[in-house]
PDB file of N, CA and C in Angstrom:
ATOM      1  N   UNK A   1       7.423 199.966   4.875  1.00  0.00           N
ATOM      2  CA  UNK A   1       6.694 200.256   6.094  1.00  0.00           C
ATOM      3  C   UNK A   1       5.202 199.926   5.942  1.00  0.00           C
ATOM      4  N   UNK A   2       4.952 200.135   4.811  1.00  0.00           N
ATOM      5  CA  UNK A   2       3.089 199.994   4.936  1.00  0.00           C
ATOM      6  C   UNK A   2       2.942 198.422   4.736  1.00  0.00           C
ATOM      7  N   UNK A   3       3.727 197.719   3.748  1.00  0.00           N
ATOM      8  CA  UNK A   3       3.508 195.927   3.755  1.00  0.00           C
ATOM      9  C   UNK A   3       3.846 195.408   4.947  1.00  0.00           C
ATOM     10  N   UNK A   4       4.804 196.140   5.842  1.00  0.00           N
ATOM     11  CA  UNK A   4       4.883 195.529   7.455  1.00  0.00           C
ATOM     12  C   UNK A   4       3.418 195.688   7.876  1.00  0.00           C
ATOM     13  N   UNK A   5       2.788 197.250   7.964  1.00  0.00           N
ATOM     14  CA  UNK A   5       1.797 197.236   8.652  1.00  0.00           C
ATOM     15  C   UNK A   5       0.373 196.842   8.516  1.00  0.00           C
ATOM     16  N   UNK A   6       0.591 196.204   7.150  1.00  0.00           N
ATOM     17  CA  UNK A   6      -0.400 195.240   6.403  1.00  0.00           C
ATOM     18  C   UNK A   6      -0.214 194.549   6.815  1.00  0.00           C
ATOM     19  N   UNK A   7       0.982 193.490   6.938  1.00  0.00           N
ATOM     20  CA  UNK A   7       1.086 191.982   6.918  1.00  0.00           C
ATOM     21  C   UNK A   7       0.702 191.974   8.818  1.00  0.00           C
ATOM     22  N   UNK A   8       1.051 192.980   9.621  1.00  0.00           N
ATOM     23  CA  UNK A   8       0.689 192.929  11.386  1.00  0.00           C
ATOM     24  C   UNK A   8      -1.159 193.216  11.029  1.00  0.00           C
ATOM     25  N   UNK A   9      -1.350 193.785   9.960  1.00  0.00           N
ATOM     26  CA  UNK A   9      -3.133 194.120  10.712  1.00  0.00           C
ATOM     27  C   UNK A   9      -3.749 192.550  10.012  1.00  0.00           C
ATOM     28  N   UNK A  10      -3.261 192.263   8.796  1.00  0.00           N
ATOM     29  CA  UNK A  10      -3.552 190.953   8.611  1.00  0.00           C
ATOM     30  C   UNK A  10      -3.308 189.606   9.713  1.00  0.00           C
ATOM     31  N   UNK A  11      -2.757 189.590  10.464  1.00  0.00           N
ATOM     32  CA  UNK A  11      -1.720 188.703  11.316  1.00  0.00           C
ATOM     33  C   UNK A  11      -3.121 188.531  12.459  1.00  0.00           C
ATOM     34  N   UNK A  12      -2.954 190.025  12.821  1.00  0.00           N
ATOM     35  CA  UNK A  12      -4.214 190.188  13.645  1.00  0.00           C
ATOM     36  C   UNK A  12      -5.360 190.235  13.923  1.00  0.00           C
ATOM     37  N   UNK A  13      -5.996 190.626  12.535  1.00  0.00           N
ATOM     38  CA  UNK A  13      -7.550 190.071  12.505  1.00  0.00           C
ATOM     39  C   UNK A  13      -7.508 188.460  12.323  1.00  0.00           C
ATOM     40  N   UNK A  14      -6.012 187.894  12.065  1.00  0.00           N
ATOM     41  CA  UNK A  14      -6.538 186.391  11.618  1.00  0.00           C
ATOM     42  C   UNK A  14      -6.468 185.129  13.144  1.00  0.00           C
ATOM     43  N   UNK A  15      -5.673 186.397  13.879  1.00  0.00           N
ATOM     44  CA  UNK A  15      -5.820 185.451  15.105  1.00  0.00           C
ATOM     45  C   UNK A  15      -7.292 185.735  15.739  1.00  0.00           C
ATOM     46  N   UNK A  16      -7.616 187.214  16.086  1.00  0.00           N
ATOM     47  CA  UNK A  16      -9.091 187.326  16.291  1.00  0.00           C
ATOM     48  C   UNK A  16      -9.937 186.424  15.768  1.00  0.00           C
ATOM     49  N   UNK A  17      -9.996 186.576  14.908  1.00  0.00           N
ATOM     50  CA  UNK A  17     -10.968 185.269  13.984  1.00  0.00           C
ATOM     51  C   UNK A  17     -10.940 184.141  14.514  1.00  0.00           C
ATOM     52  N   UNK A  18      -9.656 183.494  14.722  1.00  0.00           N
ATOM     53  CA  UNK A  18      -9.545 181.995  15.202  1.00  0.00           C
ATOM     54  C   UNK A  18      -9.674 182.343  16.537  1.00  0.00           C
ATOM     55  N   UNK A  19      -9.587 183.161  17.844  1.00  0.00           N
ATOM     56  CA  UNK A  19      -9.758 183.016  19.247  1.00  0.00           C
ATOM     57  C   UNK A  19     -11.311 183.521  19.223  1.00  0.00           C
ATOM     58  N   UNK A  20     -12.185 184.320  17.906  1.00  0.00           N
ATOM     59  CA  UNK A  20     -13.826 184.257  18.121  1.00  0.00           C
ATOM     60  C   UNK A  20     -14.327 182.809  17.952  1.00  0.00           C
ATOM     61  N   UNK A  21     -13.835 182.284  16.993  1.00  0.00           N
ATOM     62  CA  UNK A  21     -14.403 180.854  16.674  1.00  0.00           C
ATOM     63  C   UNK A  21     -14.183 179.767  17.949  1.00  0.00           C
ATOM     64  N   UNK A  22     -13.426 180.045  18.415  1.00  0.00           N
ATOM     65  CA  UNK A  22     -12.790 179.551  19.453  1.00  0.00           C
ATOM     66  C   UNK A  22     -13.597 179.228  20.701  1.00  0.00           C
ATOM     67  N   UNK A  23     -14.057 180.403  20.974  1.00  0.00           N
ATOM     68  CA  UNK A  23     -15.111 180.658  21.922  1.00  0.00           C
ATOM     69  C   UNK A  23     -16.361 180.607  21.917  1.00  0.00           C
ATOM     70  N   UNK A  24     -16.807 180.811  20.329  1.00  0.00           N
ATOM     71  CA  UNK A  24     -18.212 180.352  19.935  1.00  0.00           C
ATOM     72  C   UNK A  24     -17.949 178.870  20.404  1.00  0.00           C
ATOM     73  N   UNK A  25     -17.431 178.320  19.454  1.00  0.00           N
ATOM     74  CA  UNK A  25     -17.353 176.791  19.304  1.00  0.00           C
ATOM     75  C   UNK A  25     -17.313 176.212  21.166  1.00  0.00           C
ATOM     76  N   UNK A  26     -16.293 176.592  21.810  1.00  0.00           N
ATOM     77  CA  UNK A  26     -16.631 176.392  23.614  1.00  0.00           C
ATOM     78  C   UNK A  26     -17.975 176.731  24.195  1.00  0.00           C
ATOM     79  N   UNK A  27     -18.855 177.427  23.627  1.00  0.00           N
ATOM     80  CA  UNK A  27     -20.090 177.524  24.007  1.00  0.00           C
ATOM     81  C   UNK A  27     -21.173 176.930  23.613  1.00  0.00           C
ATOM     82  N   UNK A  28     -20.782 176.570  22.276  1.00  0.00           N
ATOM     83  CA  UNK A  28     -21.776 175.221  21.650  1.00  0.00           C
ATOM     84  C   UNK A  28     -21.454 174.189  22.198  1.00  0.00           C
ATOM     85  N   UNK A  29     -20.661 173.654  22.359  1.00  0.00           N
ATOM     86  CA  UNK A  29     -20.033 172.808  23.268  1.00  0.00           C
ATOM     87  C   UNK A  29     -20.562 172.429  24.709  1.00  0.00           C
ATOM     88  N   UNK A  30     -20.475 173.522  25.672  1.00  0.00           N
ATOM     89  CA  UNK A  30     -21.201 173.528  26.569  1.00  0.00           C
ATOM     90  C   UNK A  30     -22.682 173.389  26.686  1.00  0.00           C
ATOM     91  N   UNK A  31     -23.166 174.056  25.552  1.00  0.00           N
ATOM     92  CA  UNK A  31     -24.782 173.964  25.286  1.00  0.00           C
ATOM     93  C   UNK A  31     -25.470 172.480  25.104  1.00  0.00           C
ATOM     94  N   UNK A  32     -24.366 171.824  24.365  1.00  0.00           N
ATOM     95  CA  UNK A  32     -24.660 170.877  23.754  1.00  0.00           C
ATOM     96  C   UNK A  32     -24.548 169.370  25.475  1.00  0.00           C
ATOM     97  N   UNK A  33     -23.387 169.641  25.624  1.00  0.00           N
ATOM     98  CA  UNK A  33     -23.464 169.064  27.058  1.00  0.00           C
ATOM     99  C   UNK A  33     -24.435 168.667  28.036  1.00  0.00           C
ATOM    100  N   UNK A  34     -24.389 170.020  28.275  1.00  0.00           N
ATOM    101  CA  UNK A  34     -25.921 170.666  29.065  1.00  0.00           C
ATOM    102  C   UNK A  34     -27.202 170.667  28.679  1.00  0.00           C
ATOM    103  N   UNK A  35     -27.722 170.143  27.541  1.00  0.00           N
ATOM    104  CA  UNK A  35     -28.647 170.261  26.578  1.00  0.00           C
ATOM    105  C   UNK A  35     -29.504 168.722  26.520  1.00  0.00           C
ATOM    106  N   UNK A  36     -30.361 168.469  26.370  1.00  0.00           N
ATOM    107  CA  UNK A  36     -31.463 167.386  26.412  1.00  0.00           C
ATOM    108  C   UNK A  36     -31.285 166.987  24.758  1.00  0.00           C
ATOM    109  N   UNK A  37     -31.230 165.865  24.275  1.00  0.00           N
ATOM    110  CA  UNK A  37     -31.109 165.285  23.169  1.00  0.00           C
ATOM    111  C   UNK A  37     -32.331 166.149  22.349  1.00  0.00           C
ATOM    112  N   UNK A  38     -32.854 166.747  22.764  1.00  0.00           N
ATOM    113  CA  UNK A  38     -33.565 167.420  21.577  1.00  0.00           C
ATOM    114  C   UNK A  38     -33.291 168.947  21.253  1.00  0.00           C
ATOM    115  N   UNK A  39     -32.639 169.206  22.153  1.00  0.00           N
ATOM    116  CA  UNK A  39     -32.076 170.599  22.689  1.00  0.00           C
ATOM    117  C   UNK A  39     -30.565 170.162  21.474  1.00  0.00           C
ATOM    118  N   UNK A  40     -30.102 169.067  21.646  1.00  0.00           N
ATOM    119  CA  UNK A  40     -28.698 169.354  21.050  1.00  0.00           C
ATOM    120  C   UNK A  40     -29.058 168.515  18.961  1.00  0.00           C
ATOM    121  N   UNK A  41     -30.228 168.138  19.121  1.00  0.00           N
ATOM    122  CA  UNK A  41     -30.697 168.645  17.495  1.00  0.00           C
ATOM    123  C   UNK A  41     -30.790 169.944  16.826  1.00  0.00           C
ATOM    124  N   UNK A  42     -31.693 170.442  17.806  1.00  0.00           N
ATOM    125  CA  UNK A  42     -31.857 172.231  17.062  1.00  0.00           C
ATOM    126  C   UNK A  42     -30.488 173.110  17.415  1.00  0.00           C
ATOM    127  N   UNK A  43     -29.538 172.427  18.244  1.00  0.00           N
ATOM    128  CA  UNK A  43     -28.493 173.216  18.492  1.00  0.00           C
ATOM    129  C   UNK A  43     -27.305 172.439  17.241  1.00  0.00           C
ATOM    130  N   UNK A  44     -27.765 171.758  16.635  1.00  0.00           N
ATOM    131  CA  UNK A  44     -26.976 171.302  15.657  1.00  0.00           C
ATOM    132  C   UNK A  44     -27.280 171.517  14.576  1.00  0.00           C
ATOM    133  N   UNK A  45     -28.440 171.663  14.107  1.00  0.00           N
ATOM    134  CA  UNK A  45     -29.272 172.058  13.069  1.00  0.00           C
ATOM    135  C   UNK A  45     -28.583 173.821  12.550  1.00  0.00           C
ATOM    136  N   UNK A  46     -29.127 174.681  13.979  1.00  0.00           N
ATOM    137  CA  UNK A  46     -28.721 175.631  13.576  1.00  0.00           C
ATOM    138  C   UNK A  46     -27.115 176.117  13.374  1.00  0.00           C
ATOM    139  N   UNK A  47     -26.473 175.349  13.984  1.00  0.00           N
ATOM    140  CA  UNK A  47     -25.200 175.443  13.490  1.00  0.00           C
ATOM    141  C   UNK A  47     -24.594 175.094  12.192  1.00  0.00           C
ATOM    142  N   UNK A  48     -25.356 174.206  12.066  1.00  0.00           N
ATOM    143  CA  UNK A  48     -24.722 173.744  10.217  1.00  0.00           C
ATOM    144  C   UNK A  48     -25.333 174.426   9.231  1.00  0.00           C
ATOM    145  N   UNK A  49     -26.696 175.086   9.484  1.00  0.00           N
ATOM    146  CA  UNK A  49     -27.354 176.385   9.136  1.00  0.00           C
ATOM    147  C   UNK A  49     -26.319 177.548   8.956  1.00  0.00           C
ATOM    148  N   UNK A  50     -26.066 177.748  10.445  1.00  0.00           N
ATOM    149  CA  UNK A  50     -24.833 178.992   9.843  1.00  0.00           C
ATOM    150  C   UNK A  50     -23.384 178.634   9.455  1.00  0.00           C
ATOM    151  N   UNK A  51     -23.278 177.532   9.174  1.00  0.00           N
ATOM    152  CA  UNK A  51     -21.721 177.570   8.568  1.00  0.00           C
ATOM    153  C   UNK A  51     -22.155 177.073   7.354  1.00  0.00           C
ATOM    154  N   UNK A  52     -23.315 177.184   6.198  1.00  0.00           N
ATOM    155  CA  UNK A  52     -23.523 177.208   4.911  1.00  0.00           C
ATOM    156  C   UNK A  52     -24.400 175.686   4.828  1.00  0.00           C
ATOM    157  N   UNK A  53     -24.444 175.065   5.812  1.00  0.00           N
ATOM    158  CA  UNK A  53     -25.497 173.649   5.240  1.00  0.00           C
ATOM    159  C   UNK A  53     -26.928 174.567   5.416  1.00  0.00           C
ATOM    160  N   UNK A  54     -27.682 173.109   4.644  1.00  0.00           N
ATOM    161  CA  UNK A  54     -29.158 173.362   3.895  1.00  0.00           C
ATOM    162  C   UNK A  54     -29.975 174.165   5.009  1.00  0.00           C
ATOM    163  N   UNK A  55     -30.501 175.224   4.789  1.00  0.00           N
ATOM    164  CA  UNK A  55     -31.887 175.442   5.738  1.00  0.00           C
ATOM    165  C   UNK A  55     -32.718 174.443   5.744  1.00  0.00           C
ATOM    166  N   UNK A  56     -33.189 174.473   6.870  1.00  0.00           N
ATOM    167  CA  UNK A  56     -34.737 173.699   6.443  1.00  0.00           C
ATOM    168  C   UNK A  56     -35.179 173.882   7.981  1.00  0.00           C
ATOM    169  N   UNK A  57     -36.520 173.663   8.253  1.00  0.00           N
ATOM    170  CA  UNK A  57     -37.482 174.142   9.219  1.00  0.00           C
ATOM    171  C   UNK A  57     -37.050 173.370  10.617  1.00  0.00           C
ATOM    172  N   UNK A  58     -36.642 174.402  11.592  1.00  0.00           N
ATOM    173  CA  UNK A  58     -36.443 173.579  12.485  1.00  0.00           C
ATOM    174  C   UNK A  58     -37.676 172.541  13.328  1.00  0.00           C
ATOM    175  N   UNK A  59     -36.416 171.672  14.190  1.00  0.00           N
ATOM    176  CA  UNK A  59     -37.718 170.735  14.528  1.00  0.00           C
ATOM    177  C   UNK A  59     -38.231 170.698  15.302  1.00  0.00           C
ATOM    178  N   UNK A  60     -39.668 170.375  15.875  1.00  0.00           N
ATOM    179  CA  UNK A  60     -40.855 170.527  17.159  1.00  0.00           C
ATOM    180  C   UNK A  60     -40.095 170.177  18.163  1.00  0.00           C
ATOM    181  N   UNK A  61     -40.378 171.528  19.176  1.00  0.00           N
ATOM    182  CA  UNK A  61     -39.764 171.181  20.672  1.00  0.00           C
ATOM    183  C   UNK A  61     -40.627 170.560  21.368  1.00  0.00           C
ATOM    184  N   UNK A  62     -40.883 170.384  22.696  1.00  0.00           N
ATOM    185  CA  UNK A  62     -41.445 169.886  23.078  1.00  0.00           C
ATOM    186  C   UNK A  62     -42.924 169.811  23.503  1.00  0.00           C
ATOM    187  N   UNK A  63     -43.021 171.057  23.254  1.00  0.00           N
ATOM    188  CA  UNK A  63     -44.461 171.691  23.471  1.00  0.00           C
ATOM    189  C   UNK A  63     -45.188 172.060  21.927  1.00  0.00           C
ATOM    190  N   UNK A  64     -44.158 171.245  20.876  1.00  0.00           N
ATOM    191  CA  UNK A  64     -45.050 171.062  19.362  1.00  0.00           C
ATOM    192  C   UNK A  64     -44.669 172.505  18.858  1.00  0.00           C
ATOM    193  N   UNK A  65     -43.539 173.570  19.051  1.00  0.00           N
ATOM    194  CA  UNK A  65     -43.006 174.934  18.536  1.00  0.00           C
ATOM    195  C   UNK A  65     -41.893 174.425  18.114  1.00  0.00           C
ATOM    196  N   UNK A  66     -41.942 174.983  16.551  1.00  0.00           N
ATOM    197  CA  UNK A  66     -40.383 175.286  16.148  1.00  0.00           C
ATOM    198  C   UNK A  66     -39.273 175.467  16.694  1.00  0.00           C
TER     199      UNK A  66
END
């Protein structure tokens, strides 16, 4: 009984996981769409930022701000 109700809470956080990513990822998506070629640098930048690529300083918008 308890490895059933392991293997269902495992089952289930792992679909959560994949339908959050899911929806992040549809909203970068859209951003990126909708977004001005400099808009979809820093929106790419910071994404590979948070999935473990290099930091490094984002780049001047248009008004010369990070």
């Amino acid at each position: 009984m308890m490895l059933t109700a392991a293997i269902v809470t495992a089952a289930v956080l792992g679909v959560t996981k994949v339908v959050r990513d899911w929806l992040i990822l549809r909203h970068v998506r859209a951003a990126m769409d909708a977004g001005t070629p400099e808009d979809r640098v820093r929106i790419g930048m910071r994404l590979a930022e948070a999935l473990g690529g290099r930091p490094g300083p984002p780049p001047a918008g248009p008004d010369g701000d990070g």
